[in-house]
N, C-alpha and C. Protein backbone atom coordinates (compact mmCIF):
# COMPACT_ATOMS: atom_id res chain seq x y z
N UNK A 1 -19.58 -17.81 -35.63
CA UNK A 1 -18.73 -18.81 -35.02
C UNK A 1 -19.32 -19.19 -33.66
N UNK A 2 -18.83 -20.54 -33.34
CA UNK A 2 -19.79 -20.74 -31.98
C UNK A 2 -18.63 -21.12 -30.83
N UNK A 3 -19.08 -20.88 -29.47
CA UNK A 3 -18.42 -20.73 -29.05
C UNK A 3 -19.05 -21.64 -27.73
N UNK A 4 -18.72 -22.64 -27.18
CA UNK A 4 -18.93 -23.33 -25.90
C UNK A 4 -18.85 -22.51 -24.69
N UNK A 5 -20.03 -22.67 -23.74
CA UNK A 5 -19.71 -21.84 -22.43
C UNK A 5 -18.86 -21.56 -21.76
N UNK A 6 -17.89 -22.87 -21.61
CA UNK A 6 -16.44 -23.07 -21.39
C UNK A 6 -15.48 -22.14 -21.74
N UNK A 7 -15.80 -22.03 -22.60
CA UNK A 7 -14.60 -20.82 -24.17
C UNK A 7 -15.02 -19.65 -23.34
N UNK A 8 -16.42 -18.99 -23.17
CA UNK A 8 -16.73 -17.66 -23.27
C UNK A 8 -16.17 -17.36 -21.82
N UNK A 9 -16.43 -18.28 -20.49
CA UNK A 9 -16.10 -17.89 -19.61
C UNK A 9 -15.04 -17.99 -19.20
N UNK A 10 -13.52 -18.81 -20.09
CA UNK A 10 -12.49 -18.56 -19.74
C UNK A 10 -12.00 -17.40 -20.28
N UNK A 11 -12.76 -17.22 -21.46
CA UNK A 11 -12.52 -15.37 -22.60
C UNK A 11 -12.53 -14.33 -21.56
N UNK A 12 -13.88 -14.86 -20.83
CA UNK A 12 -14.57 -13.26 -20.01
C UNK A 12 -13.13 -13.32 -19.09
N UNK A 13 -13.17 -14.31 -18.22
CA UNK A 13 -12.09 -14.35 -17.03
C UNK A 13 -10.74 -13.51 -17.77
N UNK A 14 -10.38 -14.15 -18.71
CA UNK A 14 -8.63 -13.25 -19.36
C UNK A 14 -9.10 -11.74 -19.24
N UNK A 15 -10.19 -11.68 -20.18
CA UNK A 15 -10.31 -10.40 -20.33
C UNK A 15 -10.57 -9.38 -19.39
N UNK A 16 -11.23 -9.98 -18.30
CA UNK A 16 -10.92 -9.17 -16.72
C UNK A 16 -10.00 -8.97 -16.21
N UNK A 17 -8.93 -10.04 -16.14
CA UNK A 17 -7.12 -9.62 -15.64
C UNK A 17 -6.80 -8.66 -16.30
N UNK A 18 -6.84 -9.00 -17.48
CA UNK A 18 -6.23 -8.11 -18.34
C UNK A 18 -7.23 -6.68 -18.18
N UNK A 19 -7.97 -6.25 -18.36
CA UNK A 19 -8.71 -5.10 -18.01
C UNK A 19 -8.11 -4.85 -16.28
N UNK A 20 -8.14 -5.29 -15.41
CA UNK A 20 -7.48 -4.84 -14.33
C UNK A 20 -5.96 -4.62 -14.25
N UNK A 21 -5.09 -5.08 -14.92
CA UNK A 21 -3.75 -4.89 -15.44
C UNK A 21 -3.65 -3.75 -15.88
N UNK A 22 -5.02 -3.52 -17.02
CA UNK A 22 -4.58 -1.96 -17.71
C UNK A 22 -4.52 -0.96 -16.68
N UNK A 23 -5.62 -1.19 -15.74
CA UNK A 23 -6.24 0.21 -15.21
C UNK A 23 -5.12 0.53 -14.00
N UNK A 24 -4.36 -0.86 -13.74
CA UNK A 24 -3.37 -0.40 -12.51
C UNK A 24 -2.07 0.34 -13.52
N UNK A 25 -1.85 -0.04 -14.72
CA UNK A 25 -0.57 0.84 -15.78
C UNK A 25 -1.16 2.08 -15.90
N UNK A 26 -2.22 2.48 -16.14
CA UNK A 26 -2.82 3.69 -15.91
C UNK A 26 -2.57 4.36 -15.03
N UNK A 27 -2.92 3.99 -13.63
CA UNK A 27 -2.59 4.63 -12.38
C UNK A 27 -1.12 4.96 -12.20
N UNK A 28 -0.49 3.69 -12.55
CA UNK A 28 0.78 3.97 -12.24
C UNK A 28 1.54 5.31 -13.02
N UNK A 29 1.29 5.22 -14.10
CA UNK A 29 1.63 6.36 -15.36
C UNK A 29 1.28 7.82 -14.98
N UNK A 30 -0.08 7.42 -14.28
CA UNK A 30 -0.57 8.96 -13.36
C UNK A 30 0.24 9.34 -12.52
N UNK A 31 0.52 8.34 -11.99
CA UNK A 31 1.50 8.86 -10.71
C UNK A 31 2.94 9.42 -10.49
N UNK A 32 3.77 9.10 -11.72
CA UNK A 32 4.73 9.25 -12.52
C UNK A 32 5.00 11.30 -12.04
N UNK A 33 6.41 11.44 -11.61
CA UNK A 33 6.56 12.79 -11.61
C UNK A 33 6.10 13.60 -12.80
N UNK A 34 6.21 13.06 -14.22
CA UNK A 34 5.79 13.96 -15.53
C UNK A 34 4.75 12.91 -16.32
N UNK A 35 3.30 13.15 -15.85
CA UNK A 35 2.61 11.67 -16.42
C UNK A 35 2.71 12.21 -17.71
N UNK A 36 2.61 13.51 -18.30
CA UNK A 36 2.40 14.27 -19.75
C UNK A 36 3.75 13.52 -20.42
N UNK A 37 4.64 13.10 -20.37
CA UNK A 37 5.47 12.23 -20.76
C UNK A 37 5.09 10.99 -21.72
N UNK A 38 4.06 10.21 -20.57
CA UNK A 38 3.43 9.08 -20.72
C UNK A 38 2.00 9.34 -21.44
N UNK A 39 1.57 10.39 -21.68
CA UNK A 39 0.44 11.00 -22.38
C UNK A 39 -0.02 9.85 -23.91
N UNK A 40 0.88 9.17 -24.34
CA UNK A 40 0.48 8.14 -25.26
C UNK A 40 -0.07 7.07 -24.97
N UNK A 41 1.06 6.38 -23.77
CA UNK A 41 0.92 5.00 -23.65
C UNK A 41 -0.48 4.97 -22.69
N UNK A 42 -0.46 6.23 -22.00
CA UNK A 42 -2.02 6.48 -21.13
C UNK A 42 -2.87 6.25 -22.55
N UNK A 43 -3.13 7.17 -23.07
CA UNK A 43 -3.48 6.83 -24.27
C UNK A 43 -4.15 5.61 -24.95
N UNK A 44 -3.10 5.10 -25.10
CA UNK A 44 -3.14 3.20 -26.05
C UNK A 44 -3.86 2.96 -24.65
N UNK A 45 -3.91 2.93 -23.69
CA UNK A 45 -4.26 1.71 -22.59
C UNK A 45 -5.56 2.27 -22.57
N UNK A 46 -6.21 3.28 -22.82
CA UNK A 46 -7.53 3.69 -22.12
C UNK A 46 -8.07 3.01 -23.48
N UNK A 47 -7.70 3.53 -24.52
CA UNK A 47 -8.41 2.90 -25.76
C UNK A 47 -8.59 1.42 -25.93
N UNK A 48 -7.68 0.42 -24.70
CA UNK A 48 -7.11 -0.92 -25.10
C UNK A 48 -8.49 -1.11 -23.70
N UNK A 49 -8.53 -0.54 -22.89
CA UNK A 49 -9.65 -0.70 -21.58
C UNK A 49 -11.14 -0.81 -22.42
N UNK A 50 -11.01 0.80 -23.61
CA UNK A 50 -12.59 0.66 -24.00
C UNK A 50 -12.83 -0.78 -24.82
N UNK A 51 -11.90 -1.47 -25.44
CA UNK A 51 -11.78 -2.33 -26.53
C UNK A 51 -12.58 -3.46 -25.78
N UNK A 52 -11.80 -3.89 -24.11
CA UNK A 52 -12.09 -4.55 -23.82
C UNK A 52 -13.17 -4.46 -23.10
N UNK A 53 -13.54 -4.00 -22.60
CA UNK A 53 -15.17 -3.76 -21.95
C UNK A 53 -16.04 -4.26 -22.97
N UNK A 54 -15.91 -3.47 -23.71
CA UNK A 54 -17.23 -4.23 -25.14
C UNK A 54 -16.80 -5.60 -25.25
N UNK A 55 -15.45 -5.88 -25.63
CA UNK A 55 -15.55 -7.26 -25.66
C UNK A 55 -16.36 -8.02 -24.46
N UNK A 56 -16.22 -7.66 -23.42
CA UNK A 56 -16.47 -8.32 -21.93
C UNK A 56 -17.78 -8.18 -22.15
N UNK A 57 -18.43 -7.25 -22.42
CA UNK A 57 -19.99 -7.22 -22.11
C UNK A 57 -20.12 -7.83 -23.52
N UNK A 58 -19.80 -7.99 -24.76
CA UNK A 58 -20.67 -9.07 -25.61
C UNK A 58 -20.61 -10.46 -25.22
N UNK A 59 -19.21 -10.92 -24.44
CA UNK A 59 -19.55 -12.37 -24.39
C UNK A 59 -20.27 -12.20 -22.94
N UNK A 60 -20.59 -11.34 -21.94
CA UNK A 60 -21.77 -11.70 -20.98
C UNK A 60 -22.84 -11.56 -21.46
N UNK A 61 -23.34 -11.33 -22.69
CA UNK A 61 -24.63 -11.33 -23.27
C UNK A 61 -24.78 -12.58 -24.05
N UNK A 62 -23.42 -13.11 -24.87
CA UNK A 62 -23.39 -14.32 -25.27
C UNK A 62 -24.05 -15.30 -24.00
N UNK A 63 -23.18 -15.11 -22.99
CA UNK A 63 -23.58 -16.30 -21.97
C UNK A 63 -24.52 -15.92 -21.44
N UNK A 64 -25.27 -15.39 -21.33
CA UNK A 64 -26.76 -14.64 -21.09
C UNK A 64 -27.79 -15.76 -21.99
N UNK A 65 -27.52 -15.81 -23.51
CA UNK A 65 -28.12 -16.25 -23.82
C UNK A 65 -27.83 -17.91 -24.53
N UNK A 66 -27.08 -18.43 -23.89
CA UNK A 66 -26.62 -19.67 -24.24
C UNK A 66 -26.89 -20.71 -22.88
C-alpha cells in the first residue's frame, strides 16, 4: 500500500503523542500507593509502547526512503 509523505508524517506525529501519553500512564501507575494493583494495565501499556516504536521507526525508514 502506498502511502504519501503527508500520511507518514502525520502517522509518525500521532504516533509520538500517543507514545508519550503511554509512558506518562506508566509513570503515573508507578507512582500509585499499590502499583502491583496496576501490574496489568502497566502491562498492556508497555506492550502498546513496544507496538508503537516499531511502528514509528518503520514509517521513519519509509520516509527515509521516499
Amino acid at each position: 500500500m502506498e502511502y504519501s509523505r503527508d500520511e507518514l508524517t502525520e502517522a509518525k506525529r500521532q504516533i509520538a503523542s500517543t507514545l508519550h501519553k503511554l509512558r506518562e500512564t506508566i509513570q503515573t501507575l508507578r507512582a500509585k500507593e499499590n502499583p502491583e494493583r496496576y501490574k496489568s494495565q502497566i502491562t498492556l501499556a508497555e506492550r502498546r509502547i513496544k507496538a508503537f516504536e516499531i511502528a514509528h521507526g518503520l514509517i521513519e525508514r519509509e520516509l527515509s526512503s521516499v
